[in-house]
N, C-alpha and C. Protein backbone atom coordinates (compact mmCIF):
# COMPACT_ATOMS: atom_id res chain seq x y z
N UNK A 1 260.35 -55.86 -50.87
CA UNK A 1 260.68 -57.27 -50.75
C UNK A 1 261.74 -57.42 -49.66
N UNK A 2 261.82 -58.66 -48.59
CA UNK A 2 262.34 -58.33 -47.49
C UNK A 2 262.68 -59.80 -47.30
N UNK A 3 263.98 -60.29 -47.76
CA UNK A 3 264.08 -61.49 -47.70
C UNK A 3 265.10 -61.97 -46.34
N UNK A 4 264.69 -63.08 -45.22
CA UNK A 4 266.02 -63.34 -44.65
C UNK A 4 266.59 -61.98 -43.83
N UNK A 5 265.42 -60.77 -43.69
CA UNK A 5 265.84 -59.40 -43.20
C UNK A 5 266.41 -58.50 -43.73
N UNK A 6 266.80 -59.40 -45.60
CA UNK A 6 267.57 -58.30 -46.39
C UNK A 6 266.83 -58.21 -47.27
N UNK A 7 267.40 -56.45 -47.55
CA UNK A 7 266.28 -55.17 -48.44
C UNK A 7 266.88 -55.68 -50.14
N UNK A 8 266.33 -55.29 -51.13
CA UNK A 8 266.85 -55.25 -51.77
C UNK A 8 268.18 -54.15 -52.56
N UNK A 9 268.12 -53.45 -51.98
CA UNK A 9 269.55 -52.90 -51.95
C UNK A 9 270.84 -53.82 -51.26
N UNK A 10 270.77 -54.33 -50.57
CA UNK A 10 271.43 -55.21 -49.74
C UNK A 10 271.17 -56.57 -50.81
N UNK A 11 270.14 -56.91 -50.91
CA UNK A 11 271.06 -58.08 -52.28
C UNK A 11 270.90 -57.62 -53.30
N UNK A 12 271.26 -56.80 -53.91
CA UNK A 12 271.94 -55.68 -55.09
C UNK A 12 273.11 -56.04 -54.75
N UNK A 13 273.87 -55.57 -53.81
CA UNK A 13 275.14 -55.36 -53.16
C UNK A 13 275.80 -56.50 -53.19
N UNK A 14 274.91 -58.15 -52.50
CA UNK A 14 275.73 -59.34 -52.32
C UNK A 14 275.62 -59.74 -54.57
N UNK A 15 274.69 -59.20 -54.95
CA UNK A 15 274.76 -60.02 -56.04
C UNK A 15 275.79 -59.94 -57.11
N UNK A 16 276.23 -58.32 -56.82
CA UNK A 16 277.44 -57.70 -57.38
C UNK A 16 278.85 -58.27 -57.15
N UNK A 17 278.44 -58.08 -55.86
CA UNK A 17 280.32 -59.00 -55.31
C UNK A 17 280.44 -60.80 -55.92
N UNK A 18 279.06 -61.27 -55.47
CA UNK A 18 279.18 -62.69 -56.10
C UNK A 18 279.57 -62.79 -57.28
N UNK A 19 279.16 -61.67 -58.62
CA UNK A 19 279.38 -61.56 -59.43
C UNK A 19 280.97 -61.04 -59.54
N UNK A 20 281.10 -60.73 -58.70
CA UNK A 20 282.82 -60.14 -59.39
C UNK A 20 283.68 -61.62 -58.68
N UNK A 21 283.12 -62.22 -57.78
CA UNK A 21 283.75 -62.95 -57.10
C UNK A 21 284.06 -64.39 -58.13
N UNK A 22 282.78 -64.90 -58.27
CA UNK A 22 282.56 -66.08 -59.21
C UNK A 22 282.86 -66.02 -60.53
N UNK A 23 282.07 -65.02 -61.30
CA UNK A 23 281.77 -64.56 -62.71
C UNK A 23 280.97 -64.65 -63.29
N UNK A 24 280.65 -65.01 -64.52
CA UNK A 24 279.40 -64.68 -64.73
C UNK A 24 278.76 -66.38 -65.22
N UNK A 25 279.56 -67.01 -65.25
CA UNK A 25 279.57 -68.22 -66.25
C UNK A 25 279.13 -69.20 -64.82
N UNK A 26 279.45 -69.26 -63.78
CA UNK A 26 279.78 -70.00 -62.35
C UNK A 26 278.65 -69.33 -61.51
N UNK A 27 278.07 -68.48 -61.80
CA UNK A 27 277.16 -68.12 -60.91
C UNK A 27 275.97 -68.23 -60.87
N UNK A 28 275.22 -68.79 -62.60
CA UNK A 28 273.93 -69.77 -61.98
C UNK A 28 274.13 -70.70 -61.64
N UNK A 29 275.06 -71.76 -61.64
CA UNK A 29 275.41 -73.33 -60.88
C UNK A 29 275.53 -72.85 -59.94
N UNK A 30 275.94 -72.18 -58.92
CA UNK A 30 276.24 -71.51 -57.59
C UNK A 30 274.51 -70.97 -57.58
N UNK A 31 274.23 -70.37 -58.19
CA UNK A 31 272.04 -70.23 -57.56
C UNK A 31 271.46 -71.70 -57.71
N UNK A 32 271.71 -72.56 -58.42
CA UNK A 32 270.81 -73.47 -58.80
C UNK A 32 271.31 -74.53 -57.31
N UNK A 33 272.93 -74.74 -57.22
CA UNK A 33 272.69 -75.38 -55.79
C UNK A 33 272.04 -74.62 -54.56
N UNK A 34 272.29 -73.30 -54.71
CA UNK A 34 271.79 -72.81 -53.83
C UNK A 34 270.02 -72.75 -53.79
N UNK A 35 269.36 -72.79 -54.47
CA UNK A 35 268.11 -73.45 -54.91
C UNK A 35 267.77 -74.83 -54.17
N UNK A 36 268.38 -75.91 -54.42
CA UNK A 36 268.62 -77.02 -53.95
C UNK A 36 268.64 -77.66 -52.84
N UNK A 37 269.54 -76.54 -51.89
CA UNK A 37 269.64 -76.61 -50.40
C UNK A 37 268.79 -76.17 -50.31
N UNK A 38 268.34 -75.20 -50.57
CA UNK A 38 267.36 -74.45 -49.54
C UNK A 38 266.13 -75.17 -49.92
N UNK A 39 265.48 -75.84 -50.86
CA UNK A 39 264.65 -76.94 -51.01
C UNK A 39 264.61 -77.64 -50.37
N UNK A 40 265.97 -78.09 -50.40
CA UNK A 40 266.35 -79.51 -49.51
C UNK A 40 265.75 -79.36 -48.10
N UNK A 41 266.33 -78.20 -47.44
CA UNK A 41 266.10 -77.73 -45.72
C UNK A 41 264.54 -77.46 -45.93
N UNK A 42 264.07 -76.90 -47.03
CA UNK A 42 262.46 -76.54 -46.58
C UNK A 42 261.56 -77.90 -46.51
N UNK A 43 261.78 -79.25 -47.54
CA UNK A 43 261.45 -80.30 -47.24
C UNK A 43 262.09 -81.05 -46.10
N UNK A 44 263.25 -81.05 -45.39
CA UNK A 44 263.38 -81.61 -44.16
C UNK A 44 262.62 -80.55 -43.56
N UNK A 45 262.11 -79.61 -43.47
CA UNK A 45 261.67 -78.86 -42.26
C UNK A 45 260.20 -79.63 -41.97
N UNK A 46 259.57 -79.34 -43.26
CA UNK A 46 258.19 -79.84 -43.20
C UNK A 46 257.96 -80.89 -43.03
N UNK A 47 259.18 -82.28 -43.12
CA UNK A 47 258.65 -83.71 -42.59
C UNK A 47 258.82 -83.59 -41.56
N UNK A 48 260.13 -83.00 -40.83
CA UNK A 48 260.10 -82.69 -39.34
C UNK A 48 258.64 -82.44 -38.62
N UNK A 49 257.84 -81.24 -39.16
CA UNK A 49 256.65 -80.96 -38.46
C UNK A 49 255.94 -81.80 -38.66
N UNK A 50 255.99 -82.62 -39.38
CA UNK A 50 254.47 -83.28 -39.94
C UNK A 50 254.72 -84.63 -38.95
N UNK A 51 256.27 -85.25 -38.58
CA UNK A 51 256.55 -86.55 -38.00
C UNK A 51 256.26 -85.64 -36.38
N UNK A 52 256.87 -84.73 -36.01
CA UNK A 52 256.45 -84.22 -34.43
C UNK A 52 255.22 -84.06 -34.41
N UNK A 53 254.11 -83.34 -35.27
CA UNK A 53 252.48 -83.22 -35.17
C UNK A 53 251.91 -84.78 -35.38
N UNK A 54 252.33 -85.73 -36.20
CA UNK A 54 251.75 -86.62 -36.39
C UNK A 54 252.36 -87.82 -34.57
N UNK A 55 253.40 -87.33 -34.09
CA UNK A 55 253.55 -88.21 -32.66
C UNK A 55 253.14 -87.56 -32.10
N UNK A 56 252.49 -86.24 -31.77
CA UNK A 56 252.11 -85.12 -30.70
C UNK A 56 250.22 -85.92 -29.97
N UNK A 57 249.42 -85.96 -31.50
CA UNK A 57 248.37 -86.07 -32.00
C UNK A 57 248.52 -87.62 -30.89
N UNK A 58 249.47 -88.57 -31.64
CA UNK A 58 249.28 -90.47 -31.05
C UNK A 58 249.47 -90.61 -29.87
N UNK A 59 250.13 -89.44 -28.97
CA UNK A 59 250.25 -89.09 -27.65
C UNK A 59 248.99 -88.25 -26.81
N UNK A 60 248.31 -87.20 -27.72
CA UNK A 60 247.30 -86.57 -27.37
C UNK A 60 246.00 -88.35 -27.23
N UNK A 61 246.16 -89.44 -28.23
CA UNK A 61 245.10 -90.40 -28.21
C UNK A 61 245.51 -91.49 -27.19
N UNK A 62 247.11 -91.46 -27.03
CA UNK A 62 247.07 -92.69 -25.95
C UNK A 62 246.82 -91.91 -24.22
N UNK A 63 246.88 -90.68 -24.27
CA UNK A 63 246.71 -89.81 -22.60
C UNK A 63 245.28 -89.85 -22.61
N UNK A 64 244.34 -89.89 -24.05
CA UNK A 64 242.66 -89.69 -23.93
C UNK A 64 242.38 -91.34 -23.40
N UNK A 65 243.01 -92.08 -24.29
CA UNK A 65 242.27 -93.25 -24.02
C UNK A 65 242.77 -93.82 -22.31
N UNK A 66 243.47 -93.36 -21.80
CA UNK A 66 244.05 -93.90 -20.85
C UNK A 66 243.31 -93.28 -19.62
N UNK A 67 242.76 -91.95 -19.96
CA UNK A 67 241.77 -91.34 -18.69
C UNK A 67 240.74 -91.96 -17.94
N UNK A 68 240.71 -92.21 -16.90
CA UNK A 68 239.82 -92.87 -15.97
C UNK A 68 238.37 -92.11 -16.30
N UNK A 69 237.42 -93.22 -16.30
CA UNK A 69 235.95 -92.16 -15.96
C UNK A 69 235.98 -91.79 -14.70
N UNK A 70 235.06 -90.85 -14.55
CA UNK A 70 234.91 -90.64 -13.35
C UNK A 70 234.18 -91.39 -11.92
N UNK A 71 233.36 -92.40 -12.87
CA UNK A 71 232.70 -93.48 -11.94
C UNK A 71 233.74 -94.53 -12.00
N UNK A 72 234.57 -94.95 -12.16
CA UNK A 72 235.97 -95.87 -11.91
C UNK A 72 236.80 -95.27 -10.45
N UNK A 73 237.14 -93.44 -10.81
CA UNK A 73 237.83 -93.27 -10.13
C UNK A 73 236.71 -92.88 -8.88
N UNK A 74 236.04 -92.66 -8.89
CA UNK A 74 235.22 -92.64 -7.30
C UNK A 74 234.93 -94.01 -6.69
N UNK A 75 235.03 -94.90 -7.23
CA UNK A 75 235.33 -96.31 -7.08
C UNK A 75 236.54 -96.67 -6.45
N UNK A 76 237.60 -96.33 -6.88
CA UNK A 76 238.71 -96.53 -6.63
C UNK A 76 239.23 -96.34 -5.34
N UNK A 77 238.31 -94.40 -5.02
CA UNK A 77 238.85 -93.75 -4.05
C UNK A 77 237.84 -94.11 -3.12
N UNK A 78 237.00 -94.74 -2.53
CA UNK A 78 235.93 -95.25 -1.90
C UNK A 78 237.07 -96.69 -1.29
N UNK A 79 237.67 -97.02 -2.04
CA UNK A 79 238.22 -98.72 -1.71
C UNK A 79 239.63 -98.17 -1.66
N UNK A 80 240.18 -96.79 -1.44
CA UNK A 80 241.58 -96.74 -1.13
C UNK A 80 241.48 -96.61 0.85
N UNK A 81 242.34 -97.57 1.08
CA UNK A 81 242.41 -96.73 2.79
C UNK A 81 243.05 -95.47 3.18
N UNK A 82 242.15 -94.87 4.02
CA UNK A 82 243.20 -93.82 4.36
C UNK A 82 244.49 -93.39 5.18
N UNK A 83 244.98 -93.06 4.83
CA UNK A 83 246.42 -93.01 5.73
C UNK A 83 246.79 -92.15 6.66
């Protein structure tokens, strides 16, 4: 298991100190916010993508709809003068 790049020996290690640090009584309220945030950040992450993919997409439809045919633009360039 390889969380965040850490082994589980390595959070063995942080869970011990938290534990001597906090105690024992203070340290699921200290997981459960920590639960919380990191909820919190994983749902801002995913509206983030979903609001940039969902303007990416309304930008991919206003550059389609805006493309010249090609019988417009040989039109165009027929009636431009040259310089």
């Amino acid at each position: 298991m390889n969380i965040f790049g850490i082994g589980l020996p390595e959070m063995a290690v942080i869970f011990t100190i938290a534990l001597l640090v906090f105690g024992p009584k203070k340290l699921p309220e200290i997981g459960r916010s920590f639960g919380k945030a990191l909820r919190g950040f994983q749902d801002a992450s995913r509206d983030f993508e979903s609001e940039f993919t969902r303007e990416a997409k309304q930008l991919e439809a206003a550059v389609a709809s805006k493309k010249p045919e090609p019988e417009k633009l040989a039109a165009v360039k027929e009636n431009t003068p040259d310089s």
